[in-house]
C-alpha atoms as a PDB file:
ATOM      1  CA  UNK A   1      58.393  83.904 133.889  1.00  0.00           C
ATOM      2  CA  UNK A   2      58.834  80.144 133.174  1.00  0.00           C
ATOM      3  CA  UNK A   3      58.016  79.962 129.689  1.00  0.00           C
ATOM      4  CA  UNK A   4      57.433  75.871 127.761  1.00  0.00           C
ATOM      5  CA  UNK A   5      58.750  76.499 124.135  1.00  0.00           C
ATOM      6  CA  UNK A   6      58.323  74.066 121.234  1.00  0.00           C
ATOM      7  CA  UNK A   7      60.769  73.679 118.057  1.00  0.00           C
ATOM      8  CA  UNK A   8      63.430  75.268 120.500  1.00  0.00           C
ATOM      9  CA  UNK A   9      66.175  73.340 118.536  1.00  0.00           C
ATOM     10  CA  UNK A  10      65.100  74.655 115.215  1.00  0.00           C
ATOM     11  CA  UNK A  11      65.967  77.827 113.411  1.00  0.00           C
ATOM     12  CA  UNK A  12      63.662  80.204 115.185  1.00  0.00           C
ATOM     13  CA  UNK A  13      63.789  78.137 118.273  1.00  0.00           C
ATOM     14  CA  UNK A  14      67.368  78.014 118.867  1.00  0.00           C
ATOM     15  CA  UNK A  15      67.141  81.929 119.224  1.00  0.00           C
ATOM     16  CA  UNK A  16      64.282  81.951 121.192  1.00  0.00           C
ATOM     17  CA  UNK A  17      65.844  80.521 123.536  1.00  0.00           C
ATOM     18  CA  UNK A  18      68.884  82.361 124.792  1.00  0.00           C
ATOM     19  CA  UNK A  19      66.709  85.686 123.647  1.00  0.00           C
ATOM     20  CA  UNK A  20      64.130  84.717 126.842  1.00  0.00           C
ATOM     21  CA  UNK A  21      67.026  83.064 129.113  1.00  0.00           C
ATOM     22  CA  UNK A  22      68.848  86.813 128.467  1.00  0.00           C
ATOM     23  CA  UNK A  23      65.653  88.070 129.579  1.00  0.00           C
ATOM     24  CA  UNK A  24      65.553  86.309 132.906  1.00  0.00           C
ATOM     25  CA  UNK A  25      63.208  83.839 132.084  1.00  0.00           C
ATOM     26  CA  UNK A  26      63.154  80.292 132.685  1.00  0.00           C
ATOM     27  CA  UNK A  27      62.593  78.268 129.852  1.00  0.00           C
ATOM     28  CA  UNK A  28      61.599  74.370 129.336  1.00  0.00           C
ATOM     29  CA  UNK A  29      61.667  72.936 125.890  1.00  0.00           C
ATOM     30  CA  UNK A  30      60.190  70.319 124.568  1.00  0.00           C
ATOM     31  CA  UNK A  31      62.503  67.523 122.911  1.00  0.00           C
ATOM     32  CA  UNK A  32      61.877  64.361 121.425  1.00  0.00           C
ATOM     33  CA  UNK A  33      65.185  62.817 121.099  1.00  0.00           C
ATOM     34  CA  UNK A  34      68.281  62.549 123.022  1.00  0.00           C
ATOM     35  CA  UNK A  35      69.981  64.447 120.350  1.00  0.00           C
ATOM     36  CA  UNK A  36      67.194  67.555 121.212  1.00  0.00           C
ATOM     37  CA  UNK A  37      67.106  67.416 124.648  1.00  0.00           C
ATOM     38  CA  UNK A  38      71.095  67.665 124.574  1.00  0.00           C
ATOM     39  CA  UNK A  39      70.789  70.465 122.104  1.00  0.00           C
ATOM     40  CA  UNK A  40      68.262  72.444 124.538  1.00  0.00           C
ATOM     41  CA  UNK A  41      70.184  71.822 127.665  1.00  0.00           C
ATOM     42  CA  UNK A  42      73.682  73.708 125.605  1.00  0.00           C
ATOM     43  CA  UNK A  43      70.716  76.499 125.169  1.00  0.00           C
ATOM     44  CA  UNK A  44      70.418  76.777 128.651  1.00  0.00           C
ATOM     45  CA  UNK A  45      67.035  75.383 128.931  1.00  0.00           C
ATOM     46  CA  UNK A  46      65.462  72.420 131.021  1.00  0.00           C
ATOM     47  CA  UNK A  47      64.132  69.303 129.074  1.00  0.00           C
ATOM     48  CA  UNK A  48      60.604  68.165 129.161  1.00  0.00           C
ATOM     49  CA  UNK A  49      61.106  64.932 126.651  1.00  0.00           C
ATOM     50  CA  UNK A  50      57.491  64.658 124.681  1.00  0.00           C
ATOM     51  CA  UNK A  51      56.232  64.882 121.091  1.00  0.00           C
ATOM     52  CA  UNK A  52      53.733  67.407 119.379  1.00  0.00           C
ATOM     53  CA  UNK A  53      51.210  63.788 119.395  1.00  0.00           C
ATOM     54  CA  UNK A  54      50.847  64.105 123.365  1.00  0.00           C
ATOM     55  CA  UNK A  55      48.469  66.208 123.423  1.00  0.00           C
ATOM     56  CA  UNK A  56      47.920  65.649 127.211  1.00  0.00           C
ATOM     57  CA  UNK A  57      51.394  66.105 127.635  1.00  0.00           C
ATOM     58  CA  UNK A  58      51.374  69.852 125.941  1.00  0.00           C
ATOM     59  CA  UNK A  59      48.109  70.584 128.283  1.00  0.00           C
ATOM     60  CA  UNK A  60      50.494  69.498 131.347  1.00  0.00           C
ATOM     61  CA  UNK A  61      53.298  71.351 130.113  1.00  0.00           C
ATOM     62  CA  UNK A  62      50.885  74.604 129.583  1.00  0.00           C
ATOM     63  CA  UNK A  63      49.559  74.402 132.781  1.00  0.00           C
ATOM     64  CA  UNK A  64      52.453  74.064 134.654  1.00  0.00           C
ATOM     65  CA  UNK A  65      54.262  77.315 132.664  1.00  0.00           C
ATOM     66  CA  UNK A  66      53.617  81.183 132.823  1.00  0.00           C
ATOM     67  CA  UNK A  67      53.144  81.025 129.190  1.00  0.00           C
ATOM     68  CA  UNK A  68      53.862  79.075 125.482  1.00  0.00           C
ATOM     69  CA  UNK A  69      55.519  79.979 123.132  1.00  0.00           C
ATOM     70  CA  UNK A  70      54.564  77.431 119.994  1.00  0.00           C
ATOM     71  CA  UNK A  71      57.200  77.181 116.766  1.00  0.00           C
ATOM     72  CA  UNK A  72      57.345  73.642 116.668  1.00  0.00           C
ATOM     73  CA  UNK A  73      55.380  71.786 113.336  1.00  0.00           C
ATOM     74  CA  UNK A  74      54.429  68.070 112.487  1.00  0.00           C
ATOM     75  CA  UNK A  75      57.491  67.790 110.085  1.00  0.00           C
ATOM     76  CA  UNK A  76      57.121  64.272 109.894  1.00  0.00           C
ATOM     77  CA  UNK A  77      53.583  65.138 108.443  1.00  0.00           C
ATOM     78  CA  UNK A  78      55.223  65.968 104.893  1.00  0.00           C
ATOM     79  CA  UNK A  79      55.519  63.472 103.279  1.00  0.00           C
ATOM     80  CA  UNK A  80      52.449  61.783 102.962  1.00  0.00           C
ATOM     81  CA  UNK A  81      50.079  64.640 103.232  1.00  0.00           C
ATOM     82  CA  UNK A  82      52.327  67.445 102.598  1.00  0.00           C
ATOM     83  CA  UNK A  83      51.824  71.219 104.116  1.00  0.00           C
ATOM     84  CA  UNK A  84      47.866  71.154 104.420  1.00  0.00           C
ATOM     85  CA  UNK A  85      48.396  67.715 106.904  1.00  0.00           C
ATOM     86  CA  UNK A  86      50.923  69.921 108.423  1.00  0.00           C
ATOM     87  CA  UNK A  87      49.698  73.012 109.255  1.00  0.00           C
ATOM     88  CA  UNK A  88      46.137  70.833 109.756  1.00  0.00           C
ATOM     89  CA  UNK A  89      47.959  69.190 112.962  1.00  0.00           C
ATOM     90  CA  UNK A  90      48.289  72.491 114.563  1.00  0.00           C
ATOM     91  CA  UNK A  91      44.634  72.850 114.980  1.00  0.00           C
ATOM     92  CA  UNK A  92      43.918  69.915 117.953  1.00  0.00           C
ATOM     93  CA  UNK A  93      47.835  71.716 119.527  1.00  0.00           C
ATOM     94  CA  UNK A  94      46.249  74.858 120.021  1.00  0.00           C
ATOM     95  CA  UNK A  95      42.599  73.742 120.918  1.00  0.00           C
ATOM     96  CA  UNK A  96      44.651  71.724 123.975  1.00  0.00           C
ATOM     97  CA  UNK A  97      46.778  74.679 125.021  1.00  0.00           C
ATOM     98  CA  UNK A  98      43.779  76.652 125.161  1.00  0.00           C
ATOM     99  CA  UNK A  99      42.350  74.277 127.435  1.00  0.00           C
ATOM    100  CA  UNK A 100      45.493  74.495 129.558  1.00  0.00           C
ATOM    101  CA  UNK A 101      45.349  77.922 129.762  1.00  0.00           C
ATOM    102  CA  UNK A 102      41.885  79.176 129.387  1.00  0.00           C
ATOM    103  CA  UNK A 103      40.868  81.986 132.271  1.00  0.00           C
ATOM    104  CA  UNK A 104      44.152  82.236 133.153  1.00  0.00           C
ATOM    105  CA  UNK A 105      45.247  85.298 131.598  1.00  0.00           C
ATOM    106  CA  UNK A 106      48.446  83.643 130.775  1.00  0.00           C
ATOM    107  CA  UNK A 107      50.144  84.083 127.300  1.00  0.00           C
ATOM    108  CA  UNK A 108      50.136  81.311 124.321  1.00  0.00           C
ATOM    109  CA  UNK A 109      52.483  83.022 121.164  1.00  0.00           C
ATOM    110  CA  UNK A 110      52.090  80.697 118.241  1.00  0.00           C
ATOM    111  CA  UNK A 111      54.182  81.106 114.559  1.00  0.00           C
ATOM    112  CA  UNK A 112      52.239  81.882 111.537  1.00  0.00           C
ATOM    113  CA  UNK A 113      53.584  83.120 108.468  1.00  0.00           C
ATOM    114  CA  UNK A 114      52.879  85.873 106.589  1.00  0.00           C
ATOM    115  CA  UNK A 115      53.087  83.770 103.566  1.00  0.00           C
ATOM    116  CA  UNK A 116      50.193  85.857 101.408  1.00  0.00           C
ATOM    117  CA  UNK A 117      50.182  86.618  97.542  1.00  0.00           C
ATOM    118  CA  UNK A 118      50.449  90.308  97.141  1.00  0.00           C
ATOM    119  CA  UNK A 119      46.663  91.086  95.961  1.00  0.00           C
ATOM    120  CA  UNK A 120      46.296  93.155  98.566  1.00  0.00           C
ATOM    121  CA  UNK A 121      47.411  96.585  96.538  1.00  0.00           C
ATOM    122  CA  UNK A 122      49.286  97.256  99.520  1.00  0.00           C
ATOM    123  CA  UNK A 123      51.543  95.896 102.075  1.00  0.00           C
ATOM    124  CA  UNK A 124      50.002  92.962 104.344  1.00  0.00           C
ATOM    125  CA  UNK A 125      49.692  94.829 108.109  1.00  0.00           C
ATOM    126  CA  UNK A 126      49.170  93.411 111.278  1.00  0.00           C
ATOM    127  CA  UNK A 127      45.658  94.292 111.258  1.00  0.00           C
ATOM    128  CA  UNK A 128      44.593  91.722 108.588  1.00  0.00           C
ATOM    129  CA  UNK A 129      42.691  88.909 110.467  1.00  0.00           C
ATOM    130  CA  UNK A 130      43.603  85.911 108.667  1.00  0.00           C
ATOM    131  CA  UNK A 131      45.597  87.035 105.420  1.00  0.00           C
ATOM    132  CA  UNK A 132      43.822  86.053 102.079  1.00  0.00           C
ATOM    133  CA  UNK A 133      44.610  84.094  99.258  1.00  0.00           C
ATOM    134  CA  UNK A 134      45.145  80.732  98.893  1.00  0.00           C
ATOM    135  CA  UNK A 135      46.578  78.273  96.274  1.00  0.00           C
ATOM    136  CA  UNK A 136      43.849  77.062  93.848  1.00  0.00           C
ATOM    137  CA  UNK A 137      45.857  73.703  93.592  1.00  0.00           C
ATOM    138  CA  UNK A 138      46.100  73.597  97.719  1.00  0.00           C
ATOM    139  CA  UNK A 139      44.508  74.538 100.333  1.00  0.00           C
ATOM    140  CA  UNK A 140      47.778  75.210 102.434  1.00  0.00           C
ATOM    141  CA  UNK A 141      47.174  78.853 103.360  1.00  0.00           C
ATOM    142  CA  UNK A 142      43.608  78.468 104.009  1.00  0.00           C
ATOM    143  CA  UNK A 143      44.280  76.202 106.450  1.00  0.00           C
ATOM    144  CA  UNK A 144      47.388  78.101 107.834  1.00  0.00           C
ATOM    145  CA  UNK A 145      44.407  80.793 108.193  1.00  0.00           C
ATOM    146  CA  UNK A 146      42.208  78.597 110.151  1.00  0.00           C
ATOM    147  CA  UNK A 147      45.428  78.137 112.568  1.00  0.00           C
ATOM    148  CA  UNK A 148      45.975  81.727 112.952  1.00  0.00           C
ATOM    149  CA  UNK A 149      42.013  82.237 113.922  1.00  0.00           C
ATOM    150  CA  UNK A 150      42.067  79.482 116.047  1.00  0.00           C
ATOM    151  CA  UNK A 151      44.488  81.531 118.460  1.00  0.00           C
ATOM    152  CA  UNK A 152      43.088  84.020 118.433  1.00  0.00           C
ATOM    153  CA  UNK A 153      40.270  83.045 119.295  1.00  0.00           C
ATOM    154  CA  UNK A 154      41.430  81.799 122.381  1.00  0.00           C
ATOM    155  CA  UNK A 155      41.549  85.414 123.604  1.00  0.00           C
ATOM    156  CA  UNK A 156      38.215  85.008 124.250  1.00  0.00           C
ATOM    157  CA  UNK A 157      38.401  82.216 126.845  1.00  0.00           C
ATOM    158  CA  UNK A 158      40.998  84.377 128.938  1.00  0.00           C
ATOM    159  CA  UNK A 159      44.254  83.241 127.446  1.00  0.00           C
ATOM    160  CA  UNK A 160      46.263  86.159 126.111  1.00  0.00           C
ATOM    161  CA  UNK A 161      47.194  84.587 122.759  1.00  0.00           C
ATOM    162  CA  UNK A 162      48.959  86.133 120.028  1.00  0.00           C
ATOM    163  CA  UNK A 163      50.866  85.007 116.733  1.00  0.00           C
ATOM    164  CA  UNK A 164      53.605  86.396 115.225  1.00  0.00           C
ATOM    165  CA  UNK A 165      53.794  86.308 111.470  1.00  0.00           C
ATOM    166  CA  UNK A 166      56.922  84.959 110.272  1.00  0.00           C
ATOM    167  CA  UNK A 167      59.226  86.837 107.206  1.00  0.00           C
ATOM    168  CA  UNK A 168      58.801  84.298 104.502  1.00  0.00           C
ATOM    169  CA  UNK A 169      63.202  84.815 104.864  1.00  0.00           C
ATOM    170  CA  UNK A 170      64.480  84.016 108.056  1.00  0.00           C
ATOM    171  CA  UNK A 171      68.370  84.710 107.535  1.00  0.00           C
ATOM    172  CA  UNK A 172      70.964  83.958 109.953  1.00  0.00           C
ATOM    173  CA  UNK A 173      74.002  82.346 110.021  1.00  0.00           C
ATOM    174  CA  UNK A 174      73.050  79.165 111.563  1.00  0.00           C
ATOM    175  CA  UNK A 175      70.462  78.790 108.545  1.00  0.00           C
ATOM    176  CA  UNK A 176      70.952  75.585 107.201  1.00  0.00           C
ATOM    177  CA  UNK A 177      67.464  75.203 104.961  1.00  0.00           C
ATOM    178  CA  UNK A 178      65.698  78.268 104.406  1.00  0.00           C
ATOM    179  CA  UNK A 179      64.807  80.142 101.168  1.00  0.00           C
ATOM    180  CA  UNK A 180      68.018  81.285 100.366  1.00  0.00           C
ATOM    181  CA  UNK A 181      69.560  78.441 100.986  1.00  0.00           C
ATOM    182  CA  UNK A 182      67.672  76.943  98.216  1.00  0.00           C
ATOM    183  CA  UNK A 183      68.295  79.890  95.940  1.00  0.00           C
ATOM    184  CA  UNK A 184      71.519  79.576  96.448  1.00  0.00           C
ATOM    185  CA  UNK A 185      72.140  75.839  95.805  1.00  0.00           C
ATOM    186  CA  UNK A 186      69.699  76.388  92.915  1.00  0.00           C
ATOM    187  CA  UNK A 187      72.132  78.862  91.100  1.00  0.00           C
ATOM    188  CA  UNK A 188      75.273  77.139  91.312  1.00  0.00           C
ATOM    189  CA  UNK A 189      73.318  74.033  90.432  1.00  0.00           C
ATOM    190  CA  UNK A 190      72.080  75.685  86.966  1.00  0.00           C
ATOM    191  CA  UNK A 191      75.384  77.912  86.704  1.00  0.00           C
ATOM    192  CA  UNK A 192      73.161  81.114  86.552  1.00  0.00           C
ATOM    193  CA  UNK A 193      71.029  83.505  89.120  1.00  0.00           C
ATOM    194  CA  UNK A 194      67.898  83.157  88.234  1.00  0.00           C
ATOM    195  CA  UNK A 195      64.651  85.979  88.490  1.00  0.00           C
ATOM    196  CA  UNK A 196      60.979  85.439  87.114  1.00  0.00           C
ATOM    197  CA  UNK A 197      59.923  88.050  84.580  1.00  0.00           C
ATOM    198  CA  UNK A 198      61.417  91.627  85.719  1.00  0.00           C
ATOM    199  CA  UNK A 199      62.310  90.581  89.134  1.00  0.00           C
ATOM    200  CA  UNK A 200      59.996  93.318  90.635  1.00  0.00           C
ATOM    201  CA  UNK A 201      58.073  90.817  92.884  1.00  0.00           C
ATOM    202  CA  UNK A 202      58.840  92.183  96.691  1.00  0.00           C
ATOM    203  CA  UNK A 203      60.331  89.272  99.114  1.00  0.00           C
ATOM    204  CA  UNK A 204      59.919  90.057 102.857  1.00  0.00           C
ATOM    205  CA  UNK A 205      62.776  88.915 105.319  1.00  0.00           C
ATOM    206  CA  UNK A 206      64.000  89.002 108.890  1.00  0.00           C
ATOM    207  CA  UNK A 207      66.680  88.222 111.128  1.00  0.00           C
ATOM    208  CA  UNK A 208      66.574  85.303 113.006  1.00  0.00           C
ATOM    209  CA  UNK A 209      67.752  87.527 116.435  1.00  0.00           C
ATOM    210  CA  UNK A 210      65.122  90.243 115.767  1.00  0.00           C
ATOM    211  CA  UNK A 211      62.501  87.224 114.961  1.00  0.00           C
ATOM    212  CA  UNK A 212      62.935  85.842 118.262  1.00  0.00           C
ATOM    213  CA  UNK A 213      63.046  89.312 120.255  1.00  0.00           C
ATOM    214  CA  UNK A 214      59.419  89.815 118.678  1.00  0.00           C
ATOM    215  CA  UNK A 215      58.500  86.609 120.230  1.00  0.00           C
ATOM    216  CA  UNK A 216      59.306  87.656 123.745  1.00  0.00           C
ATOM    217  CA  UNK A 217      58.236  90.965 123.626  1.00  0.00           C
ATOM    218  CA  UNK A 218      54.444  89.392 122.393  1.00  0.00           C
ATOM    219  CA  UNK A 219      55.091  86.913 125.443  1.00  0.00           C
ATOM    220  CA  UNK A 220      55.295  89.683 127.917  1.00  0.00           C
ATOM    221  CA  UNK A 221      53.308  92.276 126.666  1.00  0.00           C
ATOM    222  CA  UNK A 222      51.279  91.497 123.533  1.00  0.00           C
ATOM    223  CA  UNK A 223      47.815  92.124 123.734  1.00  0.00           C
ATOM    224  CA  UNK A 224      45.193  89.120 123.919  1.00  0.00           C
ATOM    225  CA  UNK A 225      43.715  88.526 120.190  1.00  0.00           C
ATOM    226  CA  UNK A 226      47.019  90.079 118.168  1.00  0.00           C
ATOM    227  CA  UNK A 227      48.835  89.417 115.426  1.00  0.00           C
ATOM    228  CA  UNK A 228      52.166  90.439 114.922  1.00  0.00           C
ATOM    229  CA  UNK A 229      54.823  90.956 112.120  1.00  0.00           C
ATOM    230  CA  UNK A 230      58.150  89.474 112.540  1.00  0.00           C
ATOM    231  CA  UNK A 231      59.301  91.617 109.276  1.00  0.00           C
ATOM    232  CA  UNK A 232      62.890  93.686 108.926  1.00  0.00           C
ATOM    233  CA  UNK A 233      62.670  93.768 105.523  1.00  0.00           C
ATOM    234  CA  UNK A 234      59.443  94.659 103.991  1.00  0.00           C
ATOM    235  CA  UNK A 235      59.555  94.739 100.165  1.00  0.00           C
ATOM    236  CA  UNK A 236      62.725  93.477  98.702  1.00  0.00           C
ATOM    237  CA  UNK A 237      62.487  92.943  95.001  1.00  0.00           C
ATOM    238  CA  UNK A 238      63.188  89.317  94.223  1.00  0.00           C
ATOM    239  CA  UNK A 239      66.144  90.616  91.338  1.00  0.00           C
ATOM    240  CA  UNK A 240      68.091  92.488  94.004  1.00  0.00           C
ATOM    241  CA  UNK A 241      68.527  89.127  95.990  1.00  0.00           C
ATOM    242  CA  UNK A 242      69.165  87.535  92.721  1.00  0.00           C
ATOM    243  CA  UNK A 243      71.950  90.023  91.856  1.00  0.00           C
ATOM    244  CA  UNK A 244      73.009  89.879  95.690  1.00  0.00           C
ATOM    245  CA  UNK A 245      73.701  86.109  95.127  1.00  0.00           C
ATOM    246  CA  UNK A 246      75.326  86.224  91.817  1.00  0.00           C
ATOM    247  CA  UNK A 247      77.723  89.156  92.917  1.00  0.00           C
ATOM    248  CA  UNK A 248      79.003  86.754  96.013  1.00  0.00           C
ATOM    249  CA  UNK A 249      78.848  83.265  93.784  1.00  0.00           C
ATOM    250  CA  UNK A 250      80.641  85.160  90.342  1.00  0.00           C
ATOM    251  CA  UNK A 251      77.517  84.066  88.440  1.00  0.00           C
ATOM    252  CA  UNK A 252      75.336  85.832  85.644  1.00  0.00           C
ATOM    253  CA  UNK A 253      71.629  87.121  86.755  1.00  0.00           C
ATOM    254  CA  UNK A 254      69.506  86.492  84.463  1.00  0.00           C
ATOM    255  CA  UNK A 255      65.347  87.140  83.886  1.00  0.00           C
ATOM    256  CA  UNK A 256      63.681  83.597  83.636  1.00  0.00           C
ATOM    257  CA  UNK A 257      61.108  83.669  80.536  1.00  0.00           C
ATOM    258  CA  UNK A 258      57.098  82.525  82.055  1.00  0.00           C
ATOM    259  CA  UNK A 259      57.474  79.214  80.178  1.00  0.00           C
ATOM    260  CA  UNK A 260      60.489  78.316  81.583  1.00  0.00           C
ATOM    261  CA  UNK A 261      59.590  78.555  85.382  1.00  0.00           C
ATOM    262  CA  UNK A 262      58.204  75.519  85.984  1.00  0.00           C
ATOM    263  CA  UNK A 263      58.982  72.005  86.068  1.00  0.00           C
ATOM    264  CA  UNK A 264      61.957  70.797  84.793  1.00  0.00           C
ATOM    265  CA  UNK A 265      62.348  74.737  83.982  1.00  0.00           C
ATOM    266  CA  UNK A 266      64.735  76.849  86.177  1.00  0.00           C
ATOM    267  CA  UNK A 267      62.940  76.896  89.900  1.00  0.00           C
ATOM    268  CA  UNK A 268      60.759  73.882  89.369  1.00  0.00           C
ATOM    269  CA  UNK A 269      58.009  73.394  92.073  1.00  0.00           C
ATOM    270  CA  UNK A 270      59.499  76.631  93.690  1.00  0.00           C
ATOM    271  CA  UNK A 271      57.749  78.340  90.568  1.00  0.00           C
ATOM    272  CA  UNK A 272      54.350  79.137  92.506  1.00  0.00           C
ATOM    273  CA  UNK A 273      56.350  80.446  95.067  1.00  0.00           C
ATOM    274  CA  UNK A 274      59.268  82.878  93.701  1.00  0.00           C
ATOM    275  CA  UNK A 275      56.718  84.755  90.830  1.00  0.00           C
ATOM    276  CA  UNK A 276      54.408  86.258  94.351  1.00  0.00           C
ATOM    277  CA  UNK A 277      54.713  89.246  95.509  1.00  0.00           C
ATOM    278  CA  UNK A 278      54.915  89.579 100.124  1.00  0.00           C
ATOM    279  CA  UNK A 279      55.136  93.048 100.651  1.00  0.00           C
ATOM    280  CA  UNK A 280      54.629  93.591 104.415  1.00  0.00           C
ATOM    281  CA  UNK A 281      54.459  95.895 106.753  1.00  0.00           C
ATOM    282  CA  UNK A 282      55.734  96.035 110.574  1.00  0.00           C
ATOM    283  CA  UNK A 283      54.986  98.945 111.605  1.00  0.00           C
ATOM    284  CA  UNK A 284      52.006  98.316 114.157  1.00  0.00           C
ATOM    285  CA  UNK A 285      54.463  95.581 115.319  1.00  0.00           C
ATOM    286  CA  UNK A 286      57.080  98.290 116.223  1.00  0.00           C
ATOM    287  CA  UNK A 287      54.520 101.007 117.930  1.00  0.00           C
ATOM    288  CA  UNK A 288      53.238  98.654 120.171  1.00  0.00           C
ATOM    289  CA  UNK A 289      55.847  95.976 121.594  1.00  0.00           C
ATOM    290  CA  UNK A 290      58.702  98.861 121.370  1.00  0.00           C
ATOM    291  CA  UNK A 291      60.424  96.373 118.679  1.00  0.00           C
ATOM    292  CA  UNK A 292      62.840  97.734 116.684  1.00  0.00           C
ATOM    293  CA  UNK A 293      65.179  95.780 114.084  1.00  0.00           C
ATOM    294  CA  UNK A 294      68.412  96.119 115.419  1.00  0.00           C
ATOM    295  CA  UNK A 295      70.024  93.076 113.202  1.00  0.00           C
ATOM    296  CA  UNK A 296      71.503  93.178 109.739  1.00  0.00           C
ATOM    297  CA  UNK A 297      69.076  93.483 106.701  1.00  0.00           C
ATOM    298  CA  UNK A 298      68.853  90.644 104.203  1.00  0.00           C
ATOM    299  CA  UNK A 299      71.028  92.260 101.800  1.00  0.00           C
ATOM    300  CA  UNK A 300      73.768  92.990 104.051  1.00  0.00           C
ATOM    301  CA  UNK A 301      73.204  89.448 106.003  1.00  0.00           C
ATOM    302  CA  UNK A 302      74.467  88.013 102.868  1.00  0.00           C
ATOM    303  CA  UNK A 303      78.171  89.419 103.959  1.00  0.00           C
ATOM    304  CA  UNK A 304      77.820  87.126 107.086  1.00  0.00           C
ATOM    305  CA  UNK A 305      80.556  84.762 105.568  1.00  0.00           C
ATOM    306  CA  UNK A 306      77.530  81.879 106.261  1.00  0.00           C
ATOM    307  CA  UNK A 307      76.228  82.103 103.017  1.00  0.00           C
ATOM    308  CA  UNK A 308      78.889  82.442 101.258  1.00  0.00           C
ATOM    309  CA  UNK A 309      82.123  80.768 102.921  1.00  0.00           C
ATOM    310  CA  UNK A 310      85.642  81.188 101.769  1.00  0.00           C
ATOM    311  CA  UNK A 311      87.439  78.382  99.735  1.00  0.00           C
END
């Protein structure tokens, strides 16, 4: 299959990649810089130079592929209009593949997140449309959630179009600015391992290697109008990363008092973020596409040496 991937030099991306190339498909990636397309070409992939703007450019690209696979964001969005501008851009991105690909039957895989409050009562599954909740103070996963039903929707005009909902912790050890990067940084910043309240809030995470095998396996098999949970971990309390971290860094864990989360208190603007609860599930994920985790769990990713290097 000859695939067109976006963000292929990113975290995600950059497994991606070889994960489809090991497959036996041929993949394209898009690249806006020389420094991109050089990074895509060491992947193994061919270079199609083009920006997330060109929206012409993505149709040609769809049209002229077997199927998309879409990780790529507006990063440059951020700072001026912050996530909402973001994850707002995706919208006219997946209208145009859907042109592209409409009646085709070909497949369009987009990233979402799973990125929910826990008010569920239970773990988020794959079968929740658009997952609810929502900042008061944004409107960020709202419009993440107009993304995701934008896709899908798609079905509906003959494209088989999935997304796969990304662990809020992608671990790996090529990560270089993910969640636990910031925890980390964070705790030898403040000389202590921070945890809100009793630390019982549940964290989701996945490897970066099982991430991407999800992504091919929706690519060439996934169901038209699905959603999918890129999850290894489902429901890891927030004080057993905490005491993960300060075991590795030789730091004390301590419980961070409600009035001293936010700003200039111990996680700052991160507050909003590290007292939710993401339990999910992956289950439906698993019985379909055959997936099965076959990477190291958060936890035991933290022994990677990556994390945590010597000297």
């Amino acid at each position: 299959m000859r695939v067109f991937v976006t963000g292929g030099t990113g975290h995600s991306g950059s497994y991606i990649i070889p994960e489809l190339i090991a497959a036996g498909h041929e993949v394209t990636g898009l690249a806006r810089s020389d420094t991109a397309a050089t990074a895509l070409s060491a992947l193994g992939a061919k270079v199609r130079r083009g920006d997330l703007e060109d929206l012409d450019g993505l149709k040609e690209a769809a049209a002229d592929s077997d199927g998309v696979i879409h990780v790529a964001h507006r990063q440059d969005l951020l700072p001026s209009g912050g996530l909402d501008a973001v994850a707002a851009a995706e919208v006219p991105i997946m209208l145009a593949y859907g042109e592209a690909l409409a009646g085709t039957g070909k497949p369009l895989v987009a990233a979402g997140s799973i990125g929910s409050p826990g008010n569920l009562g239970r773990p988020a599954t794959e079968e929740d449309p658009a997952l609810p909740g929502g900042d008061e103070h944004t409107g960020t996963l709202r419009v993440r959630n107009i993304v995701e039903t934008t896709v899908i929707g798609l079905a509906g005009q003959g494209v088989r179009s999935s997304i796969v909902r990304i662990a809020n912790i992608a671990h790996s050890t090529t990560d270089q600015a993910g969640f636990l990067m910031r925890l980390i940084a964070l705790a030898k910043e403040k000389g202590v391992v921070g945890y809100p309240g009793d630390g019982a809030n549940q964290w989701n995470a996945v490897h970066a290697r099982d991430l991407a095998s999800v992504f091919r396996l929706a690519l060439e098999k996934g169901p038209a109008g699905s959603y999918w949970h890129a999850v290894g971990d489902g429901a890891i309390p927030l004080r057993d990363i905490a005491e993960a971290i300060g075991s590795r860094l030789g730091l004390p864990v301590v419980s961070i008092p409600a009035d001293e989360l936010m700003v200039p208190g111990y996680f700052g603007f991160l507050a909003n973020v590290v007292t939710r609860s993401y339990p999910a599930s992956n289950l439906i994920t698993r019985q379909a596409l055959g997936w099965e985790p076959a990477q190291p769990g958060l936890l035991a990713g933290l022994d990677n040496g990556h994390y945590f290097p010597a000297g």
